[in-house]
Protein backbone atom coordinates (compact mmCIF):
# COMPACT_ATOMS: atom_id res chain seq x y z
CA UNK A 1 0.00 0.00 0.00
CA UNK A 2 1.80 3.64 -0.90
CA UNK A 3 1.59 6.19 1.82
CA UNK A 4 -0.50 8.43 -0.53
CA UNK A 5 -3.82 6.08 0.22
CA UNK A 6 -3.37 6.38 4.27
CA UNK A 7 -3.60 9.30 7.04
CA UNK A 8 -2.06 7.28 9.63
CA UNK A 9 -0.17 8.42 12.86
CA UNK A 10 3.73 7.82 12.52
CA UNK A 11 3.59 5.50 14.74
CA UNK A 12 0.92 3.49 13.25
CA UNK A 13 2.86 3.64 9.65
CA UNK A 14 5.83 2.23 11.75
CA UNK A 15 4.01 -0.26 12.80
CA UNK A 16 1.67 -1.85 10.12
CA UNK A 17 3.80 -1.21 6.88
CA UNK A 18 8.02 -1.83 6.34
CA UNK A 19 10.30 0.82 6.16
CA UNK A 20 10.00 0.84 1.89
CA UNK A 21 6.50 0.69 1.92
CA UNK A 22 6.30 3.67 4.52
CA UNK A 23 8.73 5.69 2.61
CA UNK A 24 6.75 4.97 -0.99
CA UNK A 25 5.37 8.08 -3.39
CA UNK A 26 4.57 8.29 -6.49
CA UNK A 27 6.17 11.08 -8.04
CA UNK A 28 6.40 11.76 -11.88
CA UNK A 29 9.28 14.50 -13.26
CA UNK A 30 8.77 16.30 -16.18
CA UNK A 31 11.32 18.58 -17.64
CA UNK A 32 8.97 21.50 -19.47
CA UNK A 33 9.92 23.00 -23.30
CA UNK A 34 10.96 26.21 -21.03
CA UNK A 35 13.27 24.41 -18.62
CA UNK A 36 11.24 24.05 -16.07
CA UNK A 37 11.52 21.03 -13.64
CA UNK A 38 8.33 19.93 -12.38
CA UNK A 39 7.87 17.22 -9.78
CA UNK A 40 3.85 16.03 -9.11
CA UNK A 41 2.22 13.76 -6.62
CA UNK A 42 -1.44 13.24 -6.43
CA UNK A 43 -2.98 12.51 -3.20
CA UNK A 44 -6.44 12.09 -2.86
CA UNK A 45 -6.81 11.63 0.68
CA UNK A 46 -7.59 15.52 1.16
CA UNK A 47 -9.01 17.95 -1.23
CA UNK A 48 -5.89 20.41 -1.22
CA UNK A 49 -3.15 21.14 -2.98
CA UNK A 50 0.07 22.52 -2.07
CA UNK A 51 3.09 23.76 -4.41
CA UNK A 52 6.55 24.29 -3.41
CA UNK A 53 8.82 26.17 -6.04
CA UNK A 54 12.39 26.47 -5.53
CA UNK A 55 14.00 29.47 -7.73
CA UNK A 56 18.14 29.31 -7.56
CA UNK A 57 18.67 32.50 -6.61
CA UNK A 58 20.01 33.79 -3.34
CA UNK A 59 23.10 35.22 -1.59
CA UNK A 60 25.38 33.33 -4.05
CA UNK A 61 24.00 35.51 -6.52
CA UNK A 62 24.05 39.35 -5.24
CA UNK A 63 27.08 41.52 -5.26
CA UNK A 64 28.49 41.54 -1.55
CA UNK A 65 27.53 45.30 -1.65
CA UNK A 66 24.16 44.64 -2.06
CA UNK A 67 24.09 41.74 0.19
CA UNK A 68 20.24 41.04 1.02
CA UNK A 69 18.79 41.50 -2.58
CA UNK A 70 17.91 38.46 -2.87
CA UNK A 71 15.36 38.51 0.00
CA UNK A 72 14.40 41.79 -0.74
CA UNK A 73 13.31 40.86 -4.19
CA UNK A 74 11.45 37.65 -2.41
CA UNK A 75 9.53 39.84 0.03
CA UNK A 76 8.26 42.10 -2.09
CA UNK A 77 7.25 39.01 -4.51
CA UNK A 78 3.07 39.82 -2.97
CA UNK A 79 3.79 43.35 -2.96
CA UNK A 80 2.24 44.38 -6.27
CA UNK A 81 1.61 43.04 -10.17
CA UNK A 82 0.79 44.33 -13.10
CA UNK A 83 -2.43 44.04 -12.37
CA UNK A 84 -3.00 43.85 -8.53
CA UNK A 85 -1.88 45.65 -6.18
CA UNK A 86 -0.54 44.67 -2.44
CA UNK A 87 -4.15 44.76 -0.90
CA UNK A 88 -5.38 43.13 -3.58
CA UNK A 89 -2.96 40.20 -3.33
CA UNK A 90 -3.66 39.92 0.16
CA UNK A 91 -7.22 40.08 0.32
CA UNK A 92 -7.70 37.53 -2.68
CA UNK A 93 -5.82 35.22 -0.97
CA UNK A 94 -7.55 35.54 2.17
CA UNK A 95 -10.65 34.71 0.23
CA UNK A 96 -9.58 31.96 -0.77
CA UNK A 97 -8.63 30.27 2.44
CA UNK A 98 -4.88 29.94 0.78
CA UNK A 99 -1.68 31.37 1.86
CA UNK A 100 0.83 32.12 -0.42
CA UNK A 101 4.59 33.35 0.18
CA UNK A 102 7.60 33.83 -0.91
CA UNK A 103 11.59 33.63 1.56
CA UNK A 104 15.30 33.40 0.38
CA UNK A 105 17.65 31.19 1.99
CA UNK A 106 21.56 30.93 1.93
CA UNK A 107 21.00 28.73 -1.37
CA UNK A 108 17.66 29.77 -3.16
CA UNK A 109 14.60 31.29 -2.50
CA UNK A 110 11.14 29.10 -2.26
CA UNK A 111 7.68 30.23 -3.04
CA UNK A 112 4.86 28.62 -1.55
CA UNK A 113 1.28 27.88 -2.31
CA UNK A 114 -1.81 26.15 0.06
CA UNK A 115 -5.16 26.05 -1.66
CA UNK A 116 -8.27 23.92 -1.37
CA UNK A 117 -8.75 21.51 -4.24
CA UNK A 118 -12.03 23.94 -5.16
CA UNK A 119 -10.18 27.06 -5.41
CA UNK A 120 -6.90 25.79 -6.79
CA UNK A 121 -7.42 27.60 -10.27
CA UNK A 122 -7.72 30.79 -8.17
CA UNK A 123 -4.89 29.79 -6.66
CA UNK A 124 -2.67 28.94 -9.23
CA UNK A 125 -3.68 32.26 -11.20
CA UNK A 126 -2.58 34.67 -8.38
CA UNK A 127 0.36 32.66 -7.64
CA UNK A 128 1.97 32.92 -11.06
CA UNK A 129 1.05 36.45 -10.96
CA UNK A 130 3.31 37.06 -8.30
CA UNK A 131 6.36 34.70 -9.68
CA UNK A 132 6.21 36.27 -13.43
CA UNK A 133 4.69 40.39 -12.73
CA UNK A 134 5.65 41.77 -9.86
CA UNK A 135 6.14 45.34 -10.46
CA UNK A 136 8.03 46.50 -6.83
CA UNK A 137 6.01 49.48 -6.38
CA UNK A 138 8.39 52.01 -4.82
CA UNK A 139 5.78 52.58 -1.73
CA UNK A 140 6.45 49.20 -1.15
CA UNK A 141 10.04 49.00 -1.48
CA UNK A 142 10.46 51.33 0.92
CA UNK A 143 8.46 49.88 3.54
CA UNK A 144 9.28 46.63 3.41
CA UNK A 145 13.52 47.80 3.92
CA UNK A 146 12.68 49.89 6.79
CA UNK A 147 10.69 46.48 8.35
CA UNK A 148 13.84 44.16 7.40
CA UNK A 149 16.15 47.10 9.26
CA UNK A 150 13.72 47.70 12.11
CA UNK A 151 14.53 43.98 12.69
CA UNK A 152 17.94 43.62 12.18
CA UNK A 153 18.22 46.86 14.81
CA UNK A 154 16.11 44.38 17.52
CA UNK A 155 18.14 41.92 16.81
CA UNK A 156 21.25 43.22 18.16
CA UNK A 157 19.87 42.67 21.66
CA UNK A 158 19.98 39.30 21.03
CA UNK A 159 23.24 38.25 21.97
CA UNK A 160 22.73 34.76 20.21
CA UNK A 161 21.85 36.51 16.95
CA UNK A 162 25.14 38.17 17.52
CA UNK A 163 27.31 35.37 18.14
CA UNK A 164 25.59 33.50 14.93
CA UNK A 165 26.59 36.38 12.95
CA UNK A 166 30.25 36.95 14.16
CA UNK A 167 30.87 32.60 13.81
CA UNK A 168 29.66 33.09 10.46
CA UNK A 169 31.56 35.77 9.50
CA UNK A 170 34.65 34.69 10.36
CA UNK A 171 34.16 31.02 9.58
CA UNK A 172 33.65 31.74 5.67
CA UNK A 173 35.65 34.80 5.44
CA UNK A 174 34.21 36.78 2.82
CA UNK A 175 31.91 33.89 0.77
CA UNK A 176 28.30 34.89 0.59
CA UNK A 177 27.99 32.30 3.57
CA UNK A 178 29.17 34.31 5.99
CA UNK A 179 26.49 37.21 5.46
CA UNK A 180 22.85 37.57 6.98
CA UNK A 181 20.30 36.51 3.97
CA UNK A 182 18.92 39.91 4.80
CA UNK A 183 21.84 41.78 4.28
CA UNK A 184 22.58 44.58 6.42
CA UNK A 185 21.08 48.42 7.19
CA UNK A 186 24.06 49.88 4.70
CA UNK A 187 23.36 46.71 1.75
CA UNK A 188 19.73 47.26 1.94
CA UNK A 189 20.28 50.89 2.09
CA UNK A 190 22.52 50.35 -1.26
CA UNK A 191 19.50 48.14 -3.16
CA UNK A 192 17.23 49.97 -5.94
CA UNK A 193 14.01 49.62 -7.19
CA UNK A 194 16.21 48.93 -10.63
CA UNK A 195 18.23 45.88 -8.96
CA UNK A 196 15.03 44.39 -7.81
CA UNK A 197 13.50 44.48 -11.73
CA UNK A 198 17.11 43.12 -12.96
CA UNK A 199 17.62 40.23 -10.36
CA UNK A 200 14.00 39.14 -10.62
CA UNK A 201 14.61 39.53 -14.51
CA UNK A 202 17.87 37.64 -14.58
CA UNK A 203 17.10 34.85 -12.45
CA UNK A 204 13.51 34.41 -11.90
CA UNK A 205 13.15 32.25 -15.10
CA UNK A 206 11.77 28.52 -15.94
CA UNK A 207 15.08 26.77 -16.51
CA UNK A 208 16.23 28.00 -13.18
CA UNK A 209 13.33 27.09 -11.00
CA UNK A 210 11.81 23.49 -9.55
CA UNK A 211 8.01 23.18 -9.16
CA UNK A 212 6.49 20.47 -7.09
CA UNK A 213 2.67 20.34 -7.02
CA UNK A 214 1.09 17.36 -3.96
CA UNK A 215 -2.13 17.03 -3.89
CA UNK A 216 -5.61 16.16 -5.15
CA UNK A 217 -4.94 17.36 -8.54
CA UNK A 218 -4.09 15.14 -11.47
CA UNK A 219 -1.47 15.24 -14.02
CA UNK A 220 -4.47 16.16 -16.35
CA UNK A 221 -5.42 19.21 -14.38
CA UNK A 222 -1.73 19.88 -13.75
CA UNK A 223 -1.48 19.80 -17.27
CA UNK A 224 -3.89 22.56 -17.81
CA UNK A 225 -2.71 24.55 -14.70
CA UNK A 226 0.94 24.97 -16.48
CA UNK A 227 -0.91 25.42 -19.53
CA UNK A 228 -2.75 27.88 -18.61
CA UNK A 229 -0.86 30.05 -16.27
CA UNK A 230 2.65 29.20 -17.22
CA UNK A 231 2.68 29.41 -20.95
CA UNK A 232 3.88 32.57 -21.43
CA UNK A 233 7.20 31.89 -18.89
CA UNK A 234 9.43 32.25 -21.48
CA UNK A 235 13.28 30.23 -21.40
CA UNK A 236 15.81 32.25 -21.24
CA UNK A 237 19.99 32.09 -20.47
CA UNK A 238 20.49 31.90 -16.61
CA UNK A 239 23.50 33.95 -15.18
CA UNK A 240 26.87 31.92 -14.39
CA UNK A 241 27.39 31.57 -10.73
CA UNK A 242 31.16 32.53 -9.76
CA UNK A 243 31.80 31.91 -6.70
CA UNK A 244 34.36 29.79 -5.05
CA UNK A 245 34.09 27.28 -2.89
CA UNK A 246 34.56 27.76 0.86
CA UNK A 247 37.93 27.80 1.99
CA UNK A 248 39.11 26.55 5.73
CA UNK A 249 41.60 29.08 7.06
CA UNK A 250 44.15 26.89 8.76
CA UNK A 251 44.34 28.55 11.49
CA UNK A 252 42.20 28.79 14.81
CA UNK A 253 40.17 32.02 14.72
CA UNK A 254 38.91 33.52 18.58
CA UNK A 255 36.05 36.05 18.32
CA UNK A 256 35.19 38.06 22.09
CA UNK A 257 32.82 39.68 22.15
CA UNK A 258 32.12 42.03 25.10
CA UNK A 259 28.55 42.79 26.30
CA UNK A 260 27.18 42.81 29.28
CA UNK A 261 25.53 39.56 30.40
CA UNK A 262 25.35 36.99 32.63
CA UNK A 263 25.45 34.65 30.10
CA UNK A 264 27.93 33.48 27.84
CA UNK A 265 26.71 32.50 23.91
CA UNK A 266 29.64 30.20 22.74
CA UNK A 267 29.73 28.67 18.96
CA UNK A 268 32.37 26.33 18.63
CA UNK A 269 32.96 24.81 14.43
CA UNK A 270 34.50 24.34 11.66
CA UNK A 271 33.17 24.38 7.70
CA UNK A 272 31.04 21.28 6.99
CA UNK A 273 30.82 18.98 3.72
CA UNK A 274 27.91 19.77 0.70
CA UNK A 275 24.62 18.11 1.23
CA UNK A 276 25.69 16.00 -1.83
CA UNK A 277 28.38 14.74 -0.32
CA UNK A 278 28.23 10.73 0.20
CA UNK A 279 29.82 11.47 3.58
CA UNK A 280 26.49 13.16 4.68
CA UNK A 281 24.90 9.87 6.05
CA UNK A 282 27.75 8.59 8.11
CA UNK A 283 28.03 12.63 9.18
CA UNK A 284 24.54 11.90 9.90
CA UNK A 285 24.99 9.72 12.44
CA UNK A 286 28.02 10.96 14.39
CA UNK A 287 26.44 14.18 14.59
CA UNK A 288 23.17 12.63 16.21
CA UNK A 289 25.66 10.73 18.78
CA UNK A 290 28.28 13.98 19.21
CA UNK A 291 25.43 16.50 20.17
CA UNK A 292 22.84 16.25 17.41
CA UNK A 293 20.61 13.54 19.60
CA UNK A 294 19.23 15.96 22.26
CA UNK A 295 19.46 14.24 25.60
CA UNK A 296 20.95 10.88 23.99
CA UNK A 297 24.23 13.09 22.67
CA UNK A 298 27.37 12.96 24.26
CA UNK A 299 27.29 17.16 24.60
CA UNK A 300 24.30 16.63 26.28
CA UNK A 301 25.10 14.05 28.88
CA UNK A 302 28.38 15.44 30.14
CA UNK A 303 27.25 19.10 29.87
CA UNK A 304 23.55 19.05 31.16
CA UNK A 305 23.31 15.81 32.84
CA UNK A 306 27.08 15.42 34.33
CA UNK A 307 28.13 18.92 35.11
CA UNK A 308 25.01 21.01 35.44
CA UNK A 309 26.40 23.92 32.95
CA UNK A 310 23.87 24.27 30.67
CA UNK A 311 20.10 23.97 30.08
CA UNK A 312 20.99 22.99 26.23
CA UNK A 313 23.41 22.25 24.04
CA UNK A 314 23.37 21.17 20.85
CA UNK A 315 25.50 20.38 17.41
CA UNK A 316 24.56 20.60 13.48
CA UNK A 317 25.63 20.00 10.15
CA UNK A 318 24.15 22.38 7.47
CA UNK A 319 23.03 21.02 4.68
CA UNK A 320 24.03 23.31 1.44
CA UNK A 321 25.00 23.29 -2.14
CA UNK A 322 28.40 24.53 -1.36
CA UNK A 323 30.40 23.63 2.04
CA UNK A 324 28.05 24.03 4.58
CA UNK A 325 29.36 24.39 8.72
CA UNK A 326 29.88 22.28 11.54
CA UNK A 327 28.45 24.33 14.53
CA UNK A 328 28.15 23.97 18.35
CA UNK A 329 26.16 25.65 20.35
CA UNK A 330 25.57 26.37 24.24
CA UNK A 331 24.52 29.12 26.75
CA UNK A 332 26.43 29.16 30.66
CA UNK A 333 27.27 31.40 33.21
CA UNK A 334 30.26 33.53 31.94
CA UNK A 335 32.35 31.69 34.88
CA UNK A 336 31.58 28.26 33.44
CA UNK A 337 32.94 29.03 29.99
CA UNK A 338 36.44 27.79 29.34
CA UNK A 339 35.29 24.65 31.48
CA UNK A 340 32.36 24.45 28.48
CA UNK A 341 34.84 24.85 25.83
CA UNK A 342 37.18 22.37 27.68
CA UNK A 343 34.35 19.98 27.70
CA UNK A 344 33.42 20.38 23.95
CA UNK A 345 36.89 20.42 22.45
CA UNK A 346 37.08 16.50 24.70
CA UNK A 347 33.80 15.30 23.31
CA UNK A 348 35.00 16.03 19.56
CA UNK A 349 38.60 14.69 20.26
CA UNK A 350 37.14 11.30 21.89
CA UNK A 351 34.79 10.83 18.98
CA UNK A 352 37.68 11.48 16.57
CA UNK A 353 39.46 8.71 18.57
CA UNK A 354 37.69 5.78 19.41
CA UNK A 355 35.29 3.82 17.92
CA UNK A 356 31.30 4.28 18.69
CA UNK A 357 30.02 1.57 20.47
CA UNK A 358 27.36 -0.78 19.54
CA UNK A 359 24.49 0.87 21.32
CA UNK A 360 25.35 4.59 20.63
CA UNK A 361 25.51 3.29 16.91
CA UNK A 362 21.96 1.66 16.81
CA UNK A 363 20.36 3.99 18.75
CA UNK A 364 21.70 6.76 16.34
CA UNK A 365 20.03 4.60 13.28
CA UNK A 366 17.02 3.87 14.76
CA UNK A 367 16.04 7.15 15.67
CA UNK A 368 17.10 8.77 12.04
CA UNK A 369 15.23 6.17 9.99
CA UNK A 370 12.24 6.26 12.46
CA UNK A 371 11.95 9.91 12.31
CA UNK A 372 12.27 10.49 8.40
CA UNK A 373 8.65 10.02 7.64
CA UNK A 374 7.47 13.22 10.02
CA UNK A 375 9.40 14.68 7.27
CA UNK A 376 6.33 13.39 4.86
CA UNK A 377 3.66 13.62 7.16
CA UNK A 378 2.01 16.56 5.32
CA UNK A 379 1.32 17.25 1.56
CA UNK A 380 3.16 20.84 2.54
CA UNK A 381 6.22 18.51 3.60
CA UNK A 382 6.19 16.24 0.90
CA UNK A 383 6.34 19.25 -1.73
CA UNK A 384 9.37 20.47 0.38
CA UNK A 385 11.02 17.51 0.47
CA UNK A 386 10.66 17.27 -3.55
CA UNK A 387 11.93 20.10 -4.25
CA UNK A 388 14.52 19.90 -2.34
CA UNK A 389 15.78 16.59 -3.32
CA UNK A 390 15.68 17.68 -7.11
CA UNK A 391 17.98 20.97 -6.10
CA UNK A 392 20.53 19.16 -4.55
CA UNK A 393 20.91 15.96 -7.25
CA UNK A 394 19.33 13.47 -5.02
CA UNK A 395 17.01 11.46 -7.30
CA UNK A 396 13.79 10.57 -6.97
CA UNK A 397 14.87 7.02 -4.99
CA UNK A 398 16.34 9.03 -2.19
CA UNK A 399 12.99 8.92 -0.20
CA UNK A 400 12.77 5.07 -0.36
CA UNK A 401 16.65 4.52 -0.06
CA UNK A 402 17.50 6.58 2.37
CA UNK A 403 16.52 4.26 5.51
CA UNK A 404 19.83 2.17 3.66
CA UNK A 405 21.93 4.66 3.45
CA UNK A 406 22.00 5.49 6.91
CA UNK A 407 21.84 1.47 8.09
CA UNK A 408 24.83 1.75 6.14
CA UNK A 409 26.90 3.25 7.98
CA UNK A 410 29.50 1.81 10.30
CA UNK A 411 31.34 2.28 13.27
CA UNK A 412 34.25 2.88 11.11
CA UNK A 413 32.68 5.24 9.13
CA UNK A 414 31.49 7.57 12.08
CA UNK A 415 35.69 7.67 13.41
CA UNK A 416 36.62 8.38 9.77
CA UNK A 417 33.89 11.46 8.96
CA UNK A 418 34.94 12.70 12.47
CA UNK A 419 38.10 12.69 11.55
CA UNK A 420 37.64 14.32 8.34
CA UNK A 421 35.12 16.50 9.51
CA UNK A 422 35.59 17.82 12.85
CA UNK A 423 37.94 20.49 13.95
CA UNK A 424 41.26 19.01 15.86
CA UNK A 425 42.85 22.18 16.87
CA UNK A 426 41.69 24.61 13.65
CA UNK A 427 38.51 25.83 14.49
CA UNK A 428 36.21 29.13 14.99
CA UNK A 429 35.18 30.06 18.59
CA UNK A 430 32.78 32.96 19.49
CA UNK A 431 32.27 33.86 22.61
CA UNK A 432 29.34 36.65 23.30
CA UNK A 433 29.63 37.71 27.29
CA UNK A 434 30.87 39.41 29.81
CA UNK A 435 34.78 38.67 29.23
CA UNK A 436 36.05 39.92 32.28
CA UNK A 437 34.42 36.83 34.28
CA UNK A 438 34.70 34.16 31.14
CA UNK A 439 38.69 34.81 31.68
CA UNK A 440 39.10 34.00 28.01
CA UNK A 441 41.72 35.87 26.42
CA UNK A 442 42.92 36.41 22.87
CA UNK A 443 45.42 34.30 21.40
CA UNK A 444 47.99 35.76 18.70
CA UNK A 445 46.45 35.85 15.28
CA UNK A 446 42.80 36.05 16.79
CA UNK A 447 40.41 38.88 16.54
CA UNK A 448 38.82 40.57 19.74
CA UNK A 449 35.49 42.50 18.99
């Protein structure tokens, strides 16, 4: 039985169907006259449809000046057409039930669409309004920066949005990586109403943009839909992308940062591996063990449980089309810091050093083939997941192999991706806190802030 006939619990898919049936769609992939990719899935179960389009267009694409274009151009997406205007995008959506939006991230920006099986023409007619015509009223341009300012202004009294910002910055050293999506107050102060027409020009266009459609629609009315709406989407040549790959520095790179607090932020890393790296699944799995596992990580046990120093603490692999970062995170009292660090810096060298055992292995397995399906477990999700998997040169057998790849992976493998992967005595530390009482100090060759 495929998972598009059943509305089951998790638990109950885990229970009545194996791991390949769970894990079954039916997708078709169609590659349009224009360029376009388009992914479909028809699911009958509930009359709605939901569309996930992934346009390849973000930082990696917008001089460093301008840095935040990209999501400019992406908020401002509902903010007028040829024919409507803002309200009217708004309230015709609101009619309709739907939701519609548009969000860059460090790799593309996705557009999104939710609408009821009944009102899916509708739906489909405003939504390629907004991809193909927006017109970036100047009213709107303006208001929209001053929001995305406003919040990057509140967001300095955050001091973990400040750490993030200073790791990443010094981690990637100039790559597009290691800005803020949304630029900053002097980039978006730098954008025009002109760069928004060119960049939506340039890159918004069919061979540079996946479409998945789930839902109750068929590939008849899908047909139509594209017909109908996207005829006129015209191929066109999509700019070369020129940007190098991530460097690591060499070097270990200390960034203080002095505020007044009583706790300390620390991020603790190193650049990561591409999410189409074959590495990713044994990464995977040491991560989950290091400090990706919440409560069942090693981080976890000896900072939380053992020592008391922390409410949380946590570790991550992003997942990118270039090299992505390694990144650990944890708030303490500003006294407990360098023992934190201490702590962290053991955790990664034991991993690197010995062998998982048996338990820590299986445990680490079970929980990231049992939890894959909550990644399917609504048509939104599944649309997501599509498009997603067709950006980063997946294929379409990634949702039903992927329980093998990560059964896959050995104890071996997890000491050799640690290895590889984790940062021995080369890595970026930030520190956000009161530095008198952390007692860290700045090594030669670091930067103090």
């Amino acid at each position: 039985m495929r998972i598009k006939k059943i509305l089951l619990p998790l638990i109950a898919v885990l229970l009545f169907f194996s791991p390949a049936q769970a894990l079954e769609l039916n997708v078709t992939r169609k590659v349009l006259p224009n360029g376009l990719v388009l992914l479909h899935s028809e699911r009958k179960n509930i009359p709605v449809v939901k569309v996930s389009m992934i346009v390849k267009a973000g930082p990696l694409d917008e001089p460093p000046e301008k840095a935040g274009l990209a999501n400019l151009t992406a908020e401002l997406l509902n903010e007028g057409t040829k024919t409507r205007t803002s309200e009217e995008i708004s309230s015709g959506i609101e009619f309709l039930g739907a939701s519609v939006g548009a969000s860059a991230d460090e790799d593309f920006t996705k557009l999104g669409l939710s609408v009821l099986k009944k009102d899916m023409d509708k739906g489909f007619e405003i939504f390629s309004d907004i991809l193909l015509n927006p017109v970036f009223p100047e009213r709107e341009v303006a208001r929209v920066k001053k929001n995305i300012k406003d919040a990057l202004t509140q967001q300095e009294e955050d001091p973990s949005f400040v750490a993030e910002r200073a790791f990443r910055e010094a981690l990637y050293n100039g790559h597009p990586y290691g800005r803020l999506v949304s630029g900053s107050t002097r980039t978006i102060d730098a954008i025009t109403r002109d760069d928004l027409v060119n960049f939506h020009s340039a890159y918004y266009v069919p061979g540079n943009a996946i479409l998945a459609v789930v839902g109750d629609i068929s590939e008849e009315e899908l047909g139509a839909v594209m017909d109908k709406y996207f005829k006129t989407w015209a191929a066109k040549p999509v700019p070369e992308r020129k940007i190098k790959e991530p460097e690591k520095s060499g070097k270990k790179e200390v960034v203080l940062i002095d505020r007044e607090l009583t706790q300390a932020s620390i991020l603790f890393g190193n650049l990561g591996i591409r999410r189409d790296d074959p590495d990713y699944y044994a990464v995977s799995v040491m991560n989950y063990i290091l400090g990706g596992g919440g409560f069942a990580s090693r981080l976890m046990g000896e900072i939380r449980d053992k020592m008391g120093l922390a409410y949380d603490v946590h570790s991550f692999f992003t997942t990118n089309k270039e090299k992505g970062r390694f990144q650990v995170g944890v708030q303490t009292k500003n006294e407990s810091a360098p023992k934190v660090i201490d702590i962290v810096r053991a955790e990664i060298e034991n991993i690197m050093g010995t062998p998982v055992g048996p338990d820590e292995l299986s445990d680490a397995k079970a929980y990231l083939t049992g939890s894959f399906p909550r990644r399917m477990d609504t048509m939104s999700k599944i649309a997501d997941l599509l498009s997603a998997v067709e950006f980063f040169g997946l294929g379409l057998d990634y949702i039903r192999k992927y329980p093998d790849y990560i059964n896959a992976v050995t104890a071996e493998d997890v000491l050799r991706v640690a290895k590889k992967y984790l940062p021995a005595k080369n890595y970026t530390l930030v520190v956000v806190g009161k530095q008198s009482r952390t007692g860290l100090r700045e090594d030669p060759g670091n930067k103090e802030q």
